[in-house]
C-alpha atoms as a PDB file:
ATOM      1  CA  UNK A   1      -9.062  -5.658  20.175  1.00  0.00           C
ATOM      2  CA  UNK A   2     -10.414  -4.629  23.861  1.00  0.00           C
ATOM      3  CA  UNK A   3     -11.363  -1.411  24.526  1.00  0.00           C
ATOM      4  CA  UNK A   4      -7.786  -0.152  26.168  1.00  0.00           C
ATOM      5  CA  UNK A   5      -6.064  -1.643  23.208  1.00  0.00           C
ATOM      6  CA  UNK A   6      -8.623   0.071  20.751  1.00  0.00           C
ATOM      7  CA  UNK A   7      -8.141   3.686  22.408  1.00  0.00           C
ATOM      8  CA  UNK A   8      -4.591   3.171  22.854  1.00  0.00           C
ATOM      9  CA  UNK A   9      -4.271   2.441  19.130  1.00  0.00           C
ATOM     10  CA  UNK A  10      -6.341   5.289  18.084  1.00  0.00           C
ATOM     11  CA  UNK A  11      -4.033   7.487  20.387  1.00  0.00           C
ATOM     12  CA  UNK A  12      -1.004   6.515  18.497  1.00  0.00           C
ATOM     13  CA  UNK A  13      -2.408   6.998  14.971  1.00  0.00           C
ATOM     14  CA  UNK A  14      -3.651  10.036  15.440  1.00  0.00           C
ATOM     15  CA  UNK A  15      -0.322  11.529  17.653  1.00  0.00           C
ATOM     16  CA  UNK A  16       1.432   9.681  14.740  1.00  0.00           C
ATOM     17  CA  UNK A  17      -0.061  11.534  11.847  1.00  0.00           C
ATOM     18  CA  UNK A  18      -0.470  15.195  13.393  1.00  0.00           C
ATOM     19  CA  UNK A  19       3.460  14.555  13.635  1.00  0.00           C
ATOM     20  CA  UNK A  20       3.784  13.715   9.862  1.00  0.00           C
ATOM     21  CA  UNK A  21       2.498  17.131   8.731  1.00  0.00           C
ATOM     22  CA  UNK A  22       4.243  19.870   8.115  1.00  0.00           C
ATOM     23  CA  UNK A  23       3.090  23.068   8.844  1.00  0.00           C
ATOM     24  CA  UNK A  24       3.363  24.711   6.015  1.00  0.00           C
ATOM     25  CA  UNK A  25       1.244  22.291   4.473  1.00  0.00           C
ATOM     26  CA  UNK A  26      -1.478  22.810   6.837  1.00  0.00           C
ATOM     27  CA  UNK A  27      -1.469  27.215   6.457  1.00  0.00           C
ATOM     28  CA  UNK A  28       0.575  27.783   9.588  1.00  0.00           C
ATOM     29  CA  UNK A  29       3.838  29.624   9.391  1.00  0.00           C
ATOM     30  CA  UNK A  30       7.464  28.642  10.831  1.00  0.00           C
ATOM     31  CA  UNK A  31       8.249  31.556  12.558  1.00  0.00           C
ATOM     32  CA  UNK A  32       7.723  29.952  16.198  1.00  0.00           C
ATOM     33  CA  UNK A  33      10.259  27.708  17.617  1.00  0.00           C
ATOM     34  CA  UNK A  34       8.500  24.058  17.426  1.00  0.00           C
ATOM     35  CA  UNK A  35       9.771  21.438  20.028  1.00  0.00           C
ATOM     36  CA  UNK A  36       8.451  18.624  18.090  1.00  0.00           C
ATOM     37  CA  UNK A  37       7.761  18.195  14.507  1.00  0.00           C
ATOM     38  CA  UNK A  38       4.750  18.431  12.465  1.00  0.00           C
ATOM     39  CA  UNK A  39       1.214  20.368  14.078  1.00  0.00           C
ATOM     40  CA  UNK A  40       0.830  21.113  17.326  1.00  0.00           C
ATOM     41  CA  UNK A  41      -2.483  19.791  18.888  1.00  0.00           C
ATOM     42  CA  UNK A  42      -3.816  23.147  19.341  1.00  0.00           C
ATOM     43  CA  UNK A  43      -3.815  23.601  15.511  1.00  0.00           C
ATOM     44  CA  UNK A  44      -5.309  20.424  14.705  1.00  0.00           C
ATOM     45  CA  UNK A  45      -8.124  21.358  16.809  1.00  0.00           C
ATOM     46  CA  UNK A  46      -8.325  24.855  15.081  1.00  0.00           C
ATOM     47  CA  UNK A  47      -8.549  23.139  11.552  1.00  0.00           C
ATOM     48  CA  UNK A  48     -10.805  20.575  12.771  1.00  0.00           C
ATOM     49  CA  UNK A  49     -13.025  23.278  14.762  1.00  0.00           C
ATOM     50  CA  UNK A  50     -13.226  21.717  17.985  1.00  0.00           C
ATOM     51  CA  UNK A  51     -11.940  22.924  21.310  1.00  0.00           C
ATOM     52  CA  UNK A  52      -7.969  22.476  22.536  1.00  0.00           C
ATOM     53  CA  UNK A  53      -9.549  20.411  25.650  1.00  0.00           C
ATOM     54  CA  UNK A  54     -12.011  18.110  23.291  1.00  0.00           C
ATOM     55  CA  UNK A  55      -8.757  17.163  20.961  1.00  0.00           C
ATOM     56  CA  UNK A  56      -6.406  16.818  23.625  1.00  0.00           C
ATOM     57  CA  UNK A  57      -8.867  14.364  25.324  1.00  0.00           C
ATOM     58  CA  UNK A  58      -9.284  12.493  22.416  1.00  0.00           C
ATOM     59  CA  UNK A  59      -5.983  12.564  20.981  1.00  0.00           C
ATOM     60  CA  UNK A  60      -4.958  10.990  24.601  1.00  0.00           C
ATOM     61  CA  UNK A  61      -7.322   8.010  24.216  1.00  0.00           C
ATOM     62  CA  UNK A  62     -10.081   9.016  27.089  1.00  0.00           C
ATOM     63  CA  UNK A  63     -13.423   7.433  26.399  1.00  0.00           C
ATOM     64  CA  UNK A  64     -15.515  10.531  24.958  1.00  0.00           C
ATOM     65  CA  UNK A  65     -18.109  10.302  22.591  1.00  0.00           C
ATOM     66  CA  UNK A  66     -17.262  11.747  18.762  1.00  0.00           C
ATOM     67  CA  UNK A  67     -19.770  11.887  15.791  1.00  0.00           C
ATOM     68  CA  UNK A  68     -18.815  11.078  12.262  1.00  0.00           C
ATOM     69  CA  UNK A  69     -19.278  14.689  11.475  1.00  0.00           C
ATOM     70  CA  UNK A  70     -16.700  15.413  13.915  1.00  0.00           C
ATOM     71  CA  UNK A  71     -13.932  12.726  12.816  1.00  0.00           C
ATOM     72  CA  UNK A  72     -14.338  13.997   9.101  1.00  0.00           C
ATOM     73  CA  UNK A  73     -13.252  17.626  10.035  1.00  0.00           C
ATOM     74  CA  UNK A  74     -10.545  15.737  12.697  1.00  0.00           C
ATOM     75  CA  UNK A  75      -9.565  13.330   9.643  1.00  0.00           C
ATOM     76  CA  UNK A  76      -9.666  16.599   7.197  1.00  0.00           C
ATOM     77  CA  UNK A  77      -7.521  18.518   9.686  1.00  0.00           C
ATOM     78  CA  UNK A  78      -4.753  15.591   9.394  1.00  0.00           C
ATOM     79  CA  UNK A  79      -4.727  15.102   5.813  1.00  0.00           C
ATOM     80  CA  UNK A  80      -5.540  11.573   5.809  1.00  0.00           C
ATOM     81  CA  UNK A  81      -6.624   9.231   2.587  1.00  0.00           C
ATOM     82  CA  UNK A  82      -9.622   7.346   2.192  1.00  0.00           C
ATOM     83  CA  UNK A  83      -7.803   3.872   3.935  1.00  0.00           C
ATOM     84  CA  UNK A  84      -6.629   6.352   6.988  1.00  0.00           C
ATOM     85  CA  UNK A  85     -10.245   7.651   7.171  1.00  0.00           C
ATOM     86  CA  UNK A  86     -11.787   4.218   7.790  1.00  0.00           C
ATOM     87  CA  UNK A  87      -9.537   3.333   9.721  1.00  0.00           C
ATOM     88  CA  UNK A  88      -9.939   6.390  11.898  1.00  0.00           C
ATOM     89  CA  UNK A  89     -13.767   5.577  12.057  1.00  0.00           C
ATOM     90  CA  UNK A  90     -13.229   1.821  12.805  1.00  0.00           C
ATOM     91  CA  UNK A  91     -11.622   3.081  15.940  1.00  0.00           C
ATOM     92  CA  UNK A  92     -13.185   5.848  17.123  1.00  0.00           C
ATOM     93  CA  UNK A  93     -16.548   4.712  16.655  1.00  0.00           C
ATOM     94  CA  UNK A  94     -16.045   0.761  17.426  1.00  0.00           C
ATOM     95  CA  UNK A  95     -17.638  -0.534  14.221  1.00  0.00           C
ATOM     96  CA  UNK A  96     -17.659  -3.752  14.238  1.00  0.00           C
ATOM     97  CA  UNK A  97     -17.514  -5.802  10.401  1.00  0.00           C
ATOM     98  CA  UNK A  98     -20.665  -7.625  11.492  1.00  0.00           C
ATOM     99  CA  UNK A  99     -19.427 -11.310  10.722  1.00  0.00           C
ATOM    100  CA  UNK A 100     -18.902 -14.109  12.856  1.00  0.00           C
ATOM    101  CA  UNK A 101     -15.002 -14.498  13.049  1.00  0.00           C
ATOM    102  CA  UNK A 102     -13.900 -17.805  12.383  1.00  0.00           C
ATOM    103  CA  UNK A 103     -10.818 -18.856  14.090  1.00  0.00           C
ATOM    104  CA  UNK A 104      -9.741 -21.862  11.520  1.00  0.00           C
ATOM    105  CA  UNK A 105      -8.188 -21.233   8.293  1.00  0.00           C
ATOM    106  CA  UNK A 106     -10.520 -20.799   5.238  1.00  0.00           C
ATOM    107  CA  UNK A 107     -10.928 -22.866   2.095  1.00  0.00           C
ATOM    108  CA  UNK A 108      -9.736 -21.957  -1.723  1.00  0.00           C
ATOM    109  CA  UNK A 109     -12.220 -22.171  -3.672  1.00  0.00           C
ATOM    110  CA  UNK A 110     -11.471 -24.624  -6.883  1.00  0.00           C
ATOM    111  CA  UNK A 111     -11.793 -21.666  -9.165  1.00  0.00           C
ATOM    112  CA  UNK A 112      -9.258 -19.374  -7.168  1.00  0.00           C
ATOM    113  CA  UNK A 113      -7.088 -22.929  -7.197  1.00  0.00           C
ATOM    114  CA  UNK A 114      -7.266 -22.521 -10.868  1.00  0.00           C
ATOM    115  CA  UNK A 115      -6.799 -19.108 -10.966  1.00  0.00           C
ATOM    116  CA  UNK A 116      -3.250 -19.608  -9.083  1.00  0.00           C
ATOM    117  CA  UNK A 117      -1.930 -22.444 -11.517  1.00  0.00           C
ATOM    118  CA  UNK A 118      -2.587 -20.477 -14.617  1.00  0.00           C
ATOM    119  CA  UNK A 119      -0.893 -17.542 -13.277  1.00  0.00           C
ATOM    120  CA  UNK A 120       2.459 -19.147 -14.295  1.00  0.00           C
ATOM    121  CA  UNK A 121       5.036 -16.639 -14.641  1.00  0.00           C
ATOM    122  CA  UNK A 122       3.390 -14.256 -11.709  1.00  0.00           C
ATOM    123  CA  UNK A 123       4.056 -15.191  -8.286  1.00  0.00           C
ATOM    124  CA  UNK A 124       1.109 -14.860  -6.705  1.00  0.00           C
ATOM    125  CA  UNK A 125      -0.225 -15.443  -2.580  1.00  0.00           C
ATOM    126  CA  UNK A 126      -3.381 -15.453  -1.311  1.00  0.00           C
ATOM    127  CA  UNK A 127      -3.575 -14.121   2.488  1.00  0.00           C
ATOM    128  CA  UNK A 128      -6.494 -13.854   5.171  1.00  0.00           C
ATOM    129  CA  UNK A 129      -7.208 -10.965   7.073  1.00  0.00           C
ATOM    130  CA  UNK A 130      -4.438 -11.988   9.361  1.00  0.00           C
ATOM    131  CA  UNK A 131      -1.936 -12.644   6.865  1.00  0.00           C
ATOM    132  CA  UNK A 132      -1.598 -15.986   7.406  1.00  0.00           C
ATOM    133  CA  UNK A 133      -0.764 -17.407   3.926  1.00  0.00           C
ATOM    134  CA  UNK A 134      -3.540 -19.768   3.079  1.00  0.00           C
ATOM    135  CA  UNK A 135      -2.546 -20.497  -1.217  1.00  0.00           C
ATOM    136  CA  UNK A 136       0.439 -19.731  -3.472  1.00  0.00           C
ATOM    137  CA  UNK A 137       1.429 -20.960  -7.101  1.00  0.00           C
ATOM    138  CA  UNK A 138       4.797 -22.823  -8.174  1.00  0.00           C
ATOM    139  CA  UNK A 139       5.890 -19.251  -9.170  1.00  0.00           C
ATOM    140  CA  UNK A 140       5.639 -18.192  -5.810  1.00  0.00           C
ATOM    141  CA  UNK A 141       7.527 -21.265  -3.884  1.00  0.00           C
ATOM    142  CA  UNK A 142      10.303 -20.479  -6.471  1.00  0.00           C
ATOM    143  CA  UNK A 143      10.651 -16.532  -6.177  1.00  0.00           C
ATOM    144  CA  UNK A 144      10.130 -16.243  -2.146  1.00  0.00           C
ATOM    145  CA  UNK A 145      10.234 -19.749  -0.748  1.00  0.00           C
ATOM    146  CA  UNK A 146       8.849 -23.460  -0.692  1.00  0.00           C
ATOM    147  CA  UNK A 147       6.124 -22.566   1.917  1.00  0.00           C
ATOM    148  CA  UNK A 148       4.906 -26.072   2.058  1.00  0.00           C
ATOM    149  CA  UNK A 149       8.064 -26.489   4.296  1.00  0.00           C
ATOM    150  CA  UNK A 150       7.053 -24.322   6.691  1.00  0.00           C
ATOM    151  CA  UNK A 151       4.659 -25.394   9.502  1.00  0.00           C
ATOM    152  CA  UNK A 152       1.238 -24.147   8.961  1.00  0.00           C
ATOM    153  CA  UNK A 153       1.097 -22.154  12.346  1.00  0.00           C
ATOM    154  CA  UNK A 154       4.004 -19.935  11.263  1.00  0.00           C
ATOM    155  CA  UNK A 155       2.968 -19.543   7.792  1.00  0.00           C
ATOM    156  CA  UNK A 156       1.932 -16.151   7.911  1.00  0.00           C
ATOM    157  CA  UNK A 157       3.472 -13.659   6.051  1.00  0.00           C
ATOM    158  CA  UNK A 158       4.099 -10.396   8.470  1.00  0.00           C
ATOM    159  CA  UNK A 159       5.407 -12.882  10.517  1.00  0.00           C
ATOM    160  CA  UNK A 160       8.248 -14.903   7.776  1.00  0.00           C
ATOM    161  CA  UNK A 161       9.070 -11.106   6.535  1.00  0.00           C
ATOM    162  CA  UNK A 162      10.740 -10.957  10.219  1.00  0.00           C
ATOM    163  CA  UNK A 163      11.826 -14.291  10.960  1.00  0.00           C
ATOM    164  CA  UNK A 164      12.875 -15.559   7.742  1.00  0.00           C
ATOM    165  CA  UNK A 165      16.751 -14.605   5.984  1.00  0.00           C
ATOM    166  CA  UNK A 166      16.248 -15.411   3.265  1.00  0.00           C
ATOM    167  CA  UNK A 167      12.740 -13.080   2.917  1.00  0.00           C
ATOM    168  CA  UNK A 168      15.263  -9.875   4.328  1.00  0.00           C
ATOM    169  CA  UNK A 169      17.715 -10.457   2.092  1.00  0.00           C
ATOM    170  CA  UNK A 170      15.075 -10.824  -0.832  1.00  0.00           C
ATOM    171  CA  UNK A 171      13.885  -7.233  -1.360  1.00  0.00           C
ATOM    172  CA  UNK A 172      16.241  -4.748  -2.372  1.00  0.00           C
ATOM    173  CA  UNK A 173      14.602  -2.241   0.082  1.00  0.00           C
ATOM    174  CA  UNK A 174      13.024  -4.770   2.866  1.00  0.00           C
ATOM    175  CA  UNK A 175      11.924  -2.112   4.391  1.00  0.00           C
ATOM    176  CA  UNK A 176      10.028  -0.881   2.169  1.00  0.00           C
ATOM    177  CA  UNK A 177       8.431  -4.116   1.598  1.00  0.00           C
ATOM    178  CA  UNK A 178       8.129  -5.313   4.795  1.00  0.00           C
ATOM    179  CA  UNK A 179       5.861  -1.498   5.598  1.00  0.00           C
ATOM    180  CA  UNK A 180       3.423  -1.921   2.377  1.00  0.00           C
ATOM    181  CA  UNK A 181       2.751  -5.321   4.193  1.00  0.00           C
ATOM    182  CA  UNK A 182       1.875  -3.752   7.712  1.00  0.00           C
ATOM    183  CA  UNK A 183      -0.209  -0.517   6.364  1.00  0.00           C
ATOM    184  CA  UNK A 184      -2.813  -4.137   4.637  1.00  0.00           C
ATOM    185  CA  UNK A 185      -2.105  -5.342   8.026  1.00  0.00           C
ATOM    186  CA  UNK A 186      -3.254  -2.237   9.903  1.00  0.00           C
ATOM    187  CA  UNK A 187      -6.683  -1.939   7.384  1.00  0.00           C
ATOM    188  CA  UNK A 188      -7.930  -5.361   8.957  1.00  0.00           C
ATOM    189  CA  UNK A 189      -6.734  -4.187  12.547  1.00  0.00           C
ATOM    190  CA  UNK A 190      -8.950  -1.433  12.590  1.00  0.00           C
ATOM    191  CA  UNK A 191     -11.668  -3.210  10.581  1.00  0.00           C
ATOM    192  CA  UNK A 192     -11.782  -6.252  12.930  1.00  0.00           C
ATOM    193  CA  UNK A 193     -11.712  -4.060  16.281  1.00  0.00           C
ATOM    194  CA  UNK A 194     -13.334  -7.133  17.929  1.00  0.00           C
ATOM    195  CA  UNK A 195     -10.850  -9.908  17.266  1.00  0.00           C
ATOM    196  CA  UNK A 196      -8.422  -9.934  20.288  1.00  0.00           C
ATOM    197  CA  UNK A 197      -6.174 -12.235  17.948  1.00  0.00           C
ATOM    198  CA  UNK A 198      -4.275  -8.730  16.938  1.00  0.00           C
ATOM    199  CA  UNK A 199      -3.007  -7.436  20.008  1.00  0.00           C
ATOM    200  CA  UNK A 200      -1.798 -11.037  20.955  1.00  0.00           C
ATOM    201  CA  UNK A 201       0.271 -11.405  17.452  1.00  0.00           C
ATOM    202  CA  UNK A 202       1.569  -7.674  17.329  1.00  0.00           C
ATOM    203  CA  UNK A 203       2.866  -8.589  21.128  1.00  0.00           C
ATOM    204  CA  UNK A 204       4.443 -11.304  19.981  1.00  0.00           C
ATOM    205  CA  UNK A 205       6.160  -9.467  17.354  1.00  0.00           C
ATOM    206  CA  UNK A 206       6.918  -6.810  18.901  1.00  0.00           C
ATOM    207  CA  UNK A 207       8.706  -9.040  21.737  1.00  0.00           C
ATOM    208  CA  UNK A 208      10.568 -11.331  19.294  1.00  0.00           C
ATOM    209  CA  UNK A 209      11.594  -8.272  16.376  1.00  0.00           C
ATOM    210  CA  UNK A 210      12.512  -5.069  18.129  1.00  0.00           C
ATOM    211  CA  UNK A 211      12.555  -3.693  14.599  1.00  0.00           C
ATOM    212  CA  UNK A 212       9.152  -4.229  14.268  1.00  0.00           C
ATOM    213  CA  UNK A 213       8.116  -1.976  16.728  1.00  0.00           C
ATOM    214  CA  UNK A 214       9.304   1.014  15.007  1.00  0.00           C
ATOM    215  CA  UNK A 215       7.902  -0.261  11.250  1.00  0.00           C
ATOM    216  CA  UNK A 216       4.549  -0.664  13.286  1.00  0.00           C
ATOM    217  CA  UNK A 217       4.337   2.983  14.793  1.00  0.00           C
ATOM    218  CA  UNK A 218       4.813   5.052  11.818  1.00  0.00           C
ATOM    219  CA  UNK A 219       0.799   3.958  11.775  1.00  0.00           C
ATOM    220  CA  UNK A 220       0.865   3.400   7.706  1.00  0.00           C
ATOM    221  CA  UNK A 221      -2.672   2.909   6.532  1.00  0.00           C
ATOM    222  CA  UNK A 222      -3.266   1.246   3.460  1.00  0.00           C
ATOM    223  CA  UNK A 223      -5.926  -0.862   1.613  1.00  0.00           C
ATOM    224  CA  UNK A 224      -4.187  -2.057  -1.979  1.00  0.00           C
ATOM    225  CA  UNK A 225      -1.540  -0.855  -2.572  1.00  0.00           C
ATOM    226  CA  UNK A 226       0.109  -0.888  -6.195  1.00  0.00           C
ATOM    227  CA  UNK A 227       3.844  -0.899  -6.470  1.00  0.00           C
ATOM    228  CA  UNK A 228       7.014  -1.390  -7.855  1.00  0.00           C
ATOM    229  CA  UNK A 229       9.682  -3.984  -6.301  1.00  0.00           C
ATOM    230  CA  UNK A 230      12.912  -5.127  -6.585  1.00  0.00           C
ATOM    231  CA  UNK A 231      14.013  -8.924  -5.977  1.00  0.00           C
ATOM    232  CA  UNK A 232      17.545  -9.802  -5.875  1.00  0.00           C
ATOM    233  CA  UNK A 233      17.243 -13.512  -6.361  1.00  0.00           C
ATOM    234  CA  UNK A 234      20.016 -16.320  -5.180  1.00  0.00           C
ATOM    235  CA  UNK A 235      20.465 -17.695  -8.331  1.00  0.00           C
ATOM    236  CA  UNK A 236      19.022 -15.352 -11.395  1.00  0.00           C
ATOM    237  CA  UNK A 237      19.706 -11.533  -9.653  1.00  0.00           C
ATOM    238  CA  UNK A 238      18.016  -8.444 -10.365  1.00  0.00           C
ATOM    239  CA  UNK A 239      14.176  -9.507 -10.465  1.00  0.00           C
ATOM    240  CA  UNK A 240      11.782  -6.495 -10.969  1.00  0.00           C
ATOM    241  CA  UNK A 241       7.692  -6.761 -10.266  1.00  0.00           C
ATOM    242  CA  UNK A 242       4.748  -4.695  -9.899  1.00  0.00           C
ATOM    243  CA  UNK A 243       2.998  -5.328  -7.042  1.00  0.00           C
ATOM    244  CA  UNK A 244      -1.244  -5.665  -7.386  1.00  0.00           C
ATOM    245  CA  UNK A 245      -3.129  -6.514  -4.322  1.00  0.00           C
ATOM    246  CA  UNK A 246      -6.567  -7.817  -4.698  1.00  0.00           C
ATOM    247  CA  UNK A 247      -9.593  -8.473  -2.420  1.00  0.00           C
ATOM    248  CA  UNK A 248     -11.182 -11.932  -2.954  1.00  0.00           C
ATOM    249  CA  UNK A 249     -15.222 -11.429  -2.889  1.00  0.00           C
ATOM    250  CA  UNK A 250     -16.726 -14.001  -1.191  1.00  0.00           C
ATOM    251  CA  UNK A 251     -17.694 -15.679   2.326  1.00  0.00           C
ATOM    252  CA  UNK A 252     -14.556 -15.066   3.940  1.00  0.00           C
ATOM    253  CA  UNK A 253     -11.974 -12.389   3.321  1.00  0.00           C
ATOM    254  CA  UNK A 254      -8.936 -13.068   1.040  1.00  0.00           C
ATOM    255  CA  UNK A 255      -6.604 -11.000  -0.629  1.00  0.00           C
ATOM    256  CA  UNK A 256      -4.910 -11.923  -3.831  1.00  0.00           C
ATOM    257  CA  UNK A 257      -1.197 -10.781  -4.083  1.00  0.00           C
ATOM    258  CA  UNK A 258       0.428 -11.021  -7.805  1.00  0.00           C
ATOM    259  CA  UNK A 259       3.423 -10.230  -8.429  1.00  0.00           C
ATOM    260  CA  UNK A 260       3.648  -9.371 -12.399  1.00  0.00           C
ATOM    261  CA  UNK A 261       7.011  -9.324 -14.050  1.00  0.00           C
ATOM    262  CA  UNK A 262       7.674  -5.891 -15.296  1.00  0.00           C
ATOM    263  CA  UNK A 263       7.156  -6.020 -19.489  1.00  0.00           C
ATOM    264  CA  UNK A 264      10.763  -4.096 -20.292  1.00  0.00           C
ATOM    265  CA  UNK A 265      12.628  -5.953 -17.701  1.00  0.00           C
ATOM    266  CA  UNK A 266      14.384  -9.767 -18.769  1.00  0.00           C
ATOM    267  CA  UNK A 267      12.102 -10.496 -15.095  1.00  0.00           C
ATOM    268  CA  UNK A 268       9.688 -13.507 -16.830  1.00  0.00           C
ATOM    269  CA  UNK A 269      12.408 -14.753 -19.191  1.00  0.00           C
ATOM    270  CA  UNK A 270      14.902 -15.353 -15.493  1.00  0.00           C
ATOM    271  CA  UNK A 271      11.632 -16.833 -13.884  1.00  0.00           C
ATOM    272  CA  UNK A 272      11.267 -19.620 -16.482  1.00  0.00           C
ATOM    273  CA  UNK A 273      14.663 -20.267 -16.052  1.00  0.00           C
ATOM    274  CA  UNK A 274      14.199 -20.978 -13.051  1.00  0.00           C
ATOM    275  CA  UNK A 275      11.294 -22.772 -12.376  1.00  0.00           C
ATOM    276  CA  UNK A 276      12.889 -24.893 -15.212  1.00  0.00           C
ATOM    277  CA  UNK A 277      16.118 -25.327 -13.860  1.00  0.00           C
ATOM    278  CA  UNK A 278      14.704 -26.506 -10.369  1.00  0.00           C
ATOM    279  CA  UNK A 279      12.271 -28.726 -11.684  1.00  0.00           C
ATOM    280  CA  UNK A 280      15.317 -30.445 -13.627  1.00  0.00           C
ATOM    281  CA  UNK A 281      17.436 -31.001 -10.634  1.00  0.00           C
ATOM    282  CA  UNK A 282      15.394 -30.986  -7.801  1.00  0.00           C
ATOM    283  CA  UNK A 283      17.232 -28.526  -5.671  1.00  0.00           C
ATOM    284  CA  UNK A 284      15.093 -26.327  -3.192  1.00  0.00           C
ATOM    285  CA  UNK A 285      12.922 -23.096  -4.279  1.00  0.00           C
ATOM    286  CA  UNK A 286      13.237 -19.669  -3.801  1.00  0.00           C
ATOM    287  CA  UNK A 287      14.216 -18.500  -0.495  1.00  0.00           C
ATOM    288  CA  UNK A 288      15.681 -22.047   0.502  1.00  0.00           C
ATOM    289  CA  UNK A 289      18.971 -21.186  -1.901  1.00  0.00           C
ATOM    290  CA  UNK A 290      21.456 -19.159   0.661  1.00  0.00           C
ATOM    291  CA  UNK A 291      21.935 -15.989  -0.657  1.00  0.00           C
ATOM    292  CA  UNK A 292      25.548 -14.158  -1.479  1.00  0.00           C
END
């Protein structure tokens, strides 16, 4: 990320979350007529305890100088989480991750190969810091798709969430899926603030998926998240999973995404009917089957 792109981003995050609070929330009363929701930049600055002029500035992406003192009352004032507060600090202050960045893919380790074959019944993916999809299991090819089919340069996985059918008409709420996906995404944008790579894909994206666009803006912020999803699968239906996202330790950075059947649900009983049935006749995996 230059530094345009890296003000401009912080610009939009910050405009993005003073408009997400209510102000009520904040101690401020509805009496006044508001033209646009959530706090108005004057308040923000009162909470935060810095001058109308010094927020306004900064909220508009000029290049000013900001301590972490500062940022902590600004990040206080806006109610944001732990993942939001980093991420406001990765791009106000320009941190950098301190790590050469490697442009090829990296290497699995033979224990993490391991680890993804005994994970049977829980489809699991292993992403880089730019999502490109780098290992899966059997469980995995059969729930979403065969990614083996698809060409290594496409295989990442904000990218298939847009492009791919069959991945939209997977999740019950895509949308919802598709946004826990690009708050991860937006964690390693603001951690790597040196890697240009960013602001070349989310052109891209934004060019070929006017959808994304709007997903992208509400500037969701999010390390690991942990939740519940719904699969409606070609061939066995209603599939239900929770969600556990994990970081990889290690040289490079991987994140480990397992998908565990939910215990009460008939979820793990359908997914060894599956793998079982396409292993006896040979038909395609996952995504490949249309969907009805």
């Amino acid at each position: 990320m230059n530094h345009e792109a890296r003000l401009s981003a912080l610009s939009a995050f910050l405009k993005a979350k003073r408009a997400k609070i209510s102000p009520e929330s904040a101690g401020f009363g509805t009496g006044s007529r508001r033209r646009t929701p959530g706090l108005r930049r004057e308040e923000v600055a009162q909470l935060a305890g810095v001058s109308l002029t010094w927020y306004t500035w900064f909220e508009q992406g000029r290049d000013i100088r900001v301590s972490a003192s500062v940022l902590e009352c600004i990040a206080s004032a806006l109610q944001l989480s732990v993942d939001e507060r980093k991420y406001l600090h990765s791009l106000a202050m320009e941190s950098s991750p301190g790590t050469v960045l490697k442009e090829e893919l990296p290497e699995i380790s033979p224990s993490l190969r391991r680890i993804l074959r005994e994970l049977t019944y829980c489809p699991t993916i292993i992403t880089d810091r730019r999502h490109a999809i780098v290992g899966w299991n059997e469980a995995a090819a059969h729930v979403f798709l065969d990614f083996e089919q698809v060409p290594a340069e496409e295989r990442n996985m904000i990218r298939l969430l847009f492009a791919r059918k069959e991945l939209r008409r997977l999740a019950v709420n895509w949308e919802h899926f598709t946004k826990g996906f690009l708050a991860i995404f937006r964690a390693y944008y603001g951690q790597y603030v040196e890697d240009r790579w960013y602001d070349r894909f989310l052109g891209e994206m934004k060019a070929a998926h006017p959808e994304f666009e709007a997903l992208w803006e509400e500037s969701e912020v999010q390390s690991a998240p942990e939740v519940l999803i719904e699969f409606r699968h070609a061939k066995v239906g209603k599939m239900l999973f929770h969600l556990t996202s994990l970081q990889v330790q290690g040289s490079v950075d991987l994140r480990c995404s397992i998908y565990t059947p939910v215990p009460e649900s008939t979820t793990e009983n359908k997914l060894k009917r599956l793998i079982g049935a396409d292993a006896v006749s040979g038909e395609p995996r996952g995504g490949d089957i249309p969907l009805f």
